[in-house]
C-alpha atoms as a PDB file:
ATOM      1  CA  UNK A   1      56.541 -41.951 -43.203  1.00  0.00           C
ATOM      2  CA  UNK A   2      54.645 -38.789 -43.538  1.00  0.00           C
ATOM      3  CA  UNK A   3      55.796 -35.715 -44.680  1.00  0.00           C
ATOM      4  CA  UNK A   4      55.687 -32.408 -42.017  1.00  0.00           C
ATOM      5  CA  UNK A   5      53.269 -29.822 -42.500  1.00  0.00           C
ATOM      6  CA  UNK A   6      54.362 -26.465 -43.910  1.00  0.00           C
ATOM      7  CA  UNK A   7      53.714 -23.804 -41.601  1.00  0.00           C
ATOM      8  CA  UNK A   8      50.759 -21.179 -42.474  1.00  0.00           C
ATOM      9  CA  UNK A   9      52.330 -17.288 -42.513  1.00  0.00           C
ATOM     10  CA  UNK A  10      50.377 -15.105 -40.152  1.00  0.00           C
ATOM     11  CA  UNK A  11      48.579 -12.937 -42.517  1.00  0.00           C
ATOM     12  CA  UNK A  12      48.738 -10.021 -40.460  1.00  0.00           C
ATOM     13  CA  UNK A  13      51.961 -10.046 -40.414  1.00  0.00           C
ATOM     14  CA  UNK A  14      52.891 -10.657 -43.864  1.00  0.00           C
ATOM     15  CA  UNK A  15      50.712  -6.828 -44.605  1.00  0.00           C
ATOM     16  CA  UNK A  16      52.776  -4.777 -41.802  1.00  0.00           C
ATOM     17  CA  UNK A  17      56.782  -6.161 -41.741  1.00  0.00           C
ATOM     18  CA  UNK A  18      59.093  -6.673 -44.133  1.00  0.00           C
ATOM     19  CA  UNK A  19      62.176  -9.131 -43.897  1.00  0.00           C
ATOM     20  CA  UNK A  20      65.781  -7.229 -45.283  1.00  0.00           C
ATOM     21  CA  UNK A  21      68.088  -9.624 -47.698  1.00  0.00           C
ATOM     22  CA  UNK A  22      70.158  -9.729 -43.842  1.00  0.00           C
ATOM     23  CA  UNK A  23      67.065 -10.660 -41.803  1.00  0.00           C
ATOM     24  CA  UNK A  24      66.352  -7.399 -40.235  1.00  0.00           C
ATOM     25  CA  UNK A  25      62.668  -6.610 -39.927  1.00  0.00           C
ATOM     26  CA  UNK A  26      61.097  -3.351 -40.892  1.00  0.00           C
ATOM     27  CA  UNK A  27      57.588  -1.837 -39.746  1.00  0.00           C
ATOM     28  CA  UNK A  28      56.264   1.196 -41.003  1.00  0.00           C
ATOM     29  CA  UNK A  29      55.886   3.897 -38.102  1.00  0.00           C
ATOM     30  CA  UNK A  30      52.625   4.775 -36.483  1.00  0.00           C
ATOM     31  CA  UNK A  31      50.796   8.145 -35.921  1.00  0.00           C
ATOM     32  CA  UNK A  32      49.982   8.570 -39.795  1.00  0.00           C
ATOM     33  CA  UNK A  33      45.797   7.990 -39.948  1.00  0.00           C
ATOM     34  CA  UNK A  34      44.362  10.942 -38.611  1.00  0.00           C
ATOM     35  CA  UNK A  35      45.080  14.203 -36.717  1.00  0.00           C
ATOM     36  CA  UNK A  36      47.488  15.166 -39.535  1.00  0.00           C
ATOM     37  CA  UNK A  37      47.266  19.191 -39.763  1.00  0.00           C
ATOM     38  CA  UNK A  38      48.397  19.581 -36.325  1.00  0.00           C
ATOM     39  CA  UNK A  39      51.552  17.403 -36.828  1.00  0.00           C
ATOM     40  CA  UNK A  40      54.728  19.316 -38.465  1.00  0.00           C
ATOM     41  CA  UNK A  41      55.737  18.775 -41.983  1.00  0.00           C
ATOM     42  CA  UNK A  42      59.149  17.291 -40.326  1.00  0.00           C
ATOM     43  CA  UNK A  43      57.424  15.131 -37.916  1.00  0.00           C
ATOM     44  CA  UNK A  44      55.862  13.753 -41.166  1.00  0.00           C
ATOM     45  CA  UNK A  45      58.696  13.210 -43.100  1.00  0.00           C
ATOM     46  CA  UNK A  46      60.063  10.646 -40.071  1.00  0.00           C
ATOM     47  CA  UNK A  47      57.205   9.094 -40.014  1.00  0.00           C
ATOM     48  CA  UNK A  48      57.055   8.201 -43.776  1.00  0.00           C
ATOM     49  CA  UNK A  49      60.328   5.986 -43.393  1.00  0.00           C
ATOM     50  CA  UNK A  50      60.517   2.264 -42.388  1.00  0.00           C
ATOM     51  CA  UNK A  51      61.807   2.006 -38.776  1.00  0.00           C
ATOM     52  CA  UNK A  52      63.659  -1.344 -37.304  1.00  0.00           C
ATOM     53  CA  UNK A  53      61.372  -3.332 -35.282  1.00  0.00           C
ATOM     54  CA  UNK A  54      62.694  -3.889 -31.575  1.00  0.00           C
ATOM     55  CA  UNK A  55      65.006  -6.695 -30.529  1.00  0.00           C
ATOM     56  CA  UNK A  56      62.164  -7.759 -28.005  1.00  0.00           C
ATOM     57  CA  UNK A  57      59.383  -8.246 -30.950  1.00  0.00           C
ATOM     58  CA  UNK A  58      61.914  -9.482 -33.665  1.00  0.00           C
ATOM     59  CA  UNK A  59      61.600 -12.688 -32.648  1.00  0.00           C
ATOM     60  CA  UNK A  60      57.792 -13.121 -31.908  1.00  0.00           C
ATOM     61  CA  UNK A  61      57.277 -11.577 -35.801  1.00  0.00           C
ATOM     62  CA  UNK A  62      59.981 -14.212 -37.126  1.00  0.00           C
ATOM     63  CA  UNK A  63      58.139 -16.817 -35.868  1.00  0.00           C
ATOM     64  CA  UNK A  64      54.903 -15.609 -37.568  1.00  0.00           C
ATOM     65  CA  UNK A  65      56.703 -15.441 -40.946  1.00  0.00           C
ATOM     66  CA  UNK A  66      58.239 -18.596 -41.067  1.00  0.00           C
ATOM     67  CA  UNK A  67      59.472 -18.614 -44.553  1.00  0.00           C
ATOM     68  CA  UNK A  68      60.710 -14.403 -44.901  1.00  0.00           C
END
């Protein structure tokens, strides 16, 4: 009998989410690249910090990191 494939990890993916230790996924926010003088020093701050991805993507980014 063969054995199954192992499933490639989306590459992508693997750069921009990270998987918690209880399987929550985290995404950096966006808005960071350019533009930056005009954007207050508290806006910033938010924006630095890891943000929960939504319920509605969490599954689509699970499936793209099969083994996180």
């Amino acid at each position: 009998m063969a054995k199954k494939q192992k499933l490639k990890t989306h590459r992508g993916a693997a750069k921009r989410f990270k998987v918690t230790a209880t399987g929550k996924i985290l995404r950096m926010h966006s808005g960071k690249r350019h533009l930056l003088g005009t954007k207050a020093a508290k806006r910033m701050r938010r924006l630095k910090k890891l943000t929960q991805v939504n319920a509605a993507d969490a599954a689509n980014v699970k499936q793209m990191l099969p083994y996180a």
